[in-house]
Every structure is written in C-alpha cells, then in structure tokens.
Protein backbone atom coordinates (compact mmCIF):
# COMPACT_ATOMS: atom_id res chain seq x y z
CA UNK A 1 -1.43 3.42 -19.37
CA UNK A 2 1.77 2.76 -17.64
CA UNK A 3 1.47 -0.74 -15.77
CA UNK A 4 0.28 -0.76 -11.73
CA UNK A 5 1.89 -1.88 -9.22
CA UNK A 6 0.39 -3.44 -5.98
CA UNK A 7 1.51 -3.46 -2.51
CA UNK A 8 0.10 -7.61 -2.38
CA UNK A 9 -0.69 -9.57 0.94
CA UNK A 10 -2.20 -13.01 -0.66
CA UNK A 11 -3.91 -13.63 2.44
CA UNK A 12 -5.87 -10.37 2.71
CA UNK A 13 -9.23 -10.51 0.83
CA UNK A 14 -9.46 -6.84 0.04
CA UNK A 15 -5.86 -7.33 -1.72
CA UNK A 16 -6.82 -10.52 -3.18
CA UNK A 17 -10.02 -8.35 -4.73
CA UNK A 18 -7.89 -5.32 -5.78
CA UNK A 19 -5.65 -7.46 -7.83
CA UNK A 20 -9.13 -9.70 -9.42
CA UNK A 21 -10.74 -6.19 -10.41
CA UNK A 22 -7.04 -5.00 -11.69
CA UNK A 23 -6.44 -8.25 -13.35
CA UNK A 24 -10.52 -8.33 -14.50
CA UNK A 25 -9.23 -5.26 -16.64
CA UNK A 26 -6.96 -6.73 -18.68
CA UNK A 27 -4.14 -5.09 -16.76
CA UNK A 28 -0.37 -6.67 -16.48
CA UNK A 29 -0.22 -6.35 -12.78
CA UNK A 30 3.67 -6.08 -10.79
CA UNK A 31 2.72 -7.43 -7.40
CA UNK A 32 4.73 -6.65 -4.40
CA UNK A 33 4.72 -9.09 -1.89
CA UNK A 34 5.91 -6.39 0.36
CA UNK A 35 5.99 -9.22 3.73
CA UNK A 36 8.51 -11.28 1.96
CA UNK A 37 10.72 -8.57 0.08
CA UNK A 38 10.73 -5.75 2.27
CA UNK A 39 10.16 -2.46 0.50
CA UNK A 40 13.32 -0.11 0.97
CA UNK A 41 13.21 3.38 2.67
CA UNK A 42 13.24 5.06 -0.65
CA UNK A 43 9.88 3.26 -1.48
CA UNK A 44 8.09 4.16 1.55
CA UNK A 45 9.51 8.03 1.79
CA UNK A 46 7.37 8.00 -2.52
CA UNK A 47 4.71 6.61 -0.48
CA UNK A 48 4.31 8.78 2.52
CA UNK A 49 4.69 11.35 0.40
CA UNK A 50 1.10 10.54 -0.99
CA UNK A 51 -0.67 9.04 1.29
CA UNK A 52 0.85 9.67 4.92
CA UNK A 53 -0.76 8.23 7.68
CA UNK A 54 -3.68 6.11 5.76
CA UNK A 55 -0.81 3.90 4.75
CA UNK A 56 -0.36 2.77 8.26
CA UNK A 57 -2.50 -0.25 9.89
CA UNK A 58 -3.40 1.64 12.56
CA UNK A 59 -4.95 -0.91 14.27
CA UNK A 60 -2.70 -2.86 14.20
CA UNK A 61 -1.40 -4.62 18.19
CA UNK A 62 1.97 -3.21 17.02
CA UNK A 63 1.39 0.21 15.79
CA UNK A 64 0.10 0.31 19.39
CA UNK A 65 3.12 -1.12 21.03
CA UNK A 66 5.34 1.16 19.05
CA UNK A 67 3.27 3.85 20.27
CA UNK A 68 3.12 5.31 16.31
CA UNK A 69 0.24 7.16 17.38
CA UNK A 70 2.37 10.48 17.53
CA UNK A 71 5.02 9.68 16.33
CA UNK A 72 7.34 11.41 13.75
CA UNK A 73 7.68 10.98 10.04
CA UNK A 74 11.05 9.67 11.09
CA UNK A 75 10.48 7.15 13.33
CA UNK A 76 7.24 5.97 11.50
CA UNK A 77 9.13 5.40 8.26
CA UNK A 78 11.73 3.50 10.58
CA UNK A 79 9.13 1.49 12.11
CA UNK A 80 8.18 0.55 8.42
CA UNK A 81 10.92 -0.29 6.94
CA UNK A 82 11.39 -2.62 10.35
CA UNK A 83 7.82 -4.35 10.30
CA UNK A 84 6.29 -4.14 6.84
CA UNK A 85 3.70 -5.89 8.78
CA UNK A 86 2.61 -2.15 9.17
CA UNK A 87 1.78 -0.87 5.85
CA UNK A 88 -2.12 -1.14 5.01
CA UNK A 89 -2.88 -2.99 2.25
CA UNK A 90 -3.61 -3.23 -0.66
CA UNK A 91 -1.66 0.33 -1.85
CA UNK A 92 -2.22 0.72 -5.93
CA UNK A 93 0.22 2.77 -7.58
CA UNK A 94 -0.16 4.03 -10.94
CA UNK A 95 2.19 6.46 -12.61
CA UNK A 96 2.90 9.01 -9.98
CA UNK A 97 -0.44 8.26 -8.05
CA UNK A 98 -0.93 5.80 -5.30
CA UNK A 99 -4.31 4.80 -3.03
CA UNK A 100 -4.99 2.63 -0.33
CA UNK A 101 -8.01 0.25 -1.93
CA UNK A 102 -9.71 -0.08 0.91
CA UNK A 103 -12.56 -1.19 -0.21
CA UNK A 104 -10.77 -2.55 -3.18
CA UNK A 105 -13.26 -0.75 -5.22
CA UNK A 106 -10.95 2.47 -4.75
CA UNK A 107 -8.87 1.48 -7.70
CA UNK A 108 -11.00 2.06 -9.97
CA UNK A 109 -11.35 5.54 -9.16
CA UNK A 110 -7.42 5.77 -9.49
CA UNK A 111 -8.25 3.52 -12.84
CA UNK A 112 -10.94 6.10 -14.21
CA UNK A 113 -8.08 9.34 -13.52
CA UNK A 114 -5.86 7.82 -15.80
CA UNK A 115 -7.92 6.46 -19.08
C-alpha cells in the first residue's frame, strides 16, 4: 500500500481523528499542513479533479464573501490557492484516490478499497 497523505489542520478534531485512526493502522502518514505551506495550483487542479466542490468549506464567512457559490472552476481554484483557509479538511489521498473524512471514519472506506 503506497503511503497516504493528509491534507492536516492540527487544530481541527476531525483531522486530528483521521490522522489517530490512520496512524492506529500502523500507517507512515505524510501530513500536509496545507495553512502553513500552501498547496500549489497543480495540487489542487489533482484534487478538484476528484472531489470538486466537497473540497470547499462552504461555510465558511469567506467562501461567502468571495461569493464562490457560483463561481467557476477558475476562479475557485484561484480563490484556493489564495486562502487555503478554504479547503475542507481533513482530504486523505491514497494512490490516485482522495476523500474528504468527514466524519474521519471515511478513511477507512478509502483504507478497505485498497487492501
């Protein structure tokens, strides 16, 4: 199994539990603390591509302000690459898959596809 990677907030509790039931496995986990290093256009484009508009916090004040609501792929991606603040968390990739875990109990649905 090739090793997960997780789109980390430290302060969320449902990321904080997605990395304790990924960690609970045994599993070396590459975190991405995606508030301090700032994923890269690239990153969220793979991203969108599988999981469009649930990776957005859509209730987030400033997905309001930036009126996202309708907004293009475009300018969402722009808007993301702007204020990671935006992506939902935590996002669980594995090989070519990725999920929201929200609850964190979602990864182990992605975990059961791949053993």
């Amino acid at each position: 199994m090739s090793k997960p990677r997780i789109y980390h907030n430290p302060r969320c509790s449902k990321s904080r539990g997605c990395l304790q039931i990924l960690e609970e496995r045994g599993l070396a986990v590459e975190q991405v603390r995606y508030l301090e290093e700032r994923p890269d256009r690239g990153e969220l484009e793979w991203l969108w591509q599988r999981l469009g508009r649930d990776m957005l916090r859509q209730g987030e004040a400033l997905y309001r302000d930036l009126d996202l609501a309708q907004a293009s792929v475009e300018r969402i991606l722009d808007a993301l690459v702007q204020h990671p603040i935006l992506i939902e968390r935590p996002i669980v990739i594995l090989g070519d898959r990725a999920v929201v875990a929200r609850p964190p109990e979602k990864v182990r649905e992605l975990l059961m596809e791949r053993q």
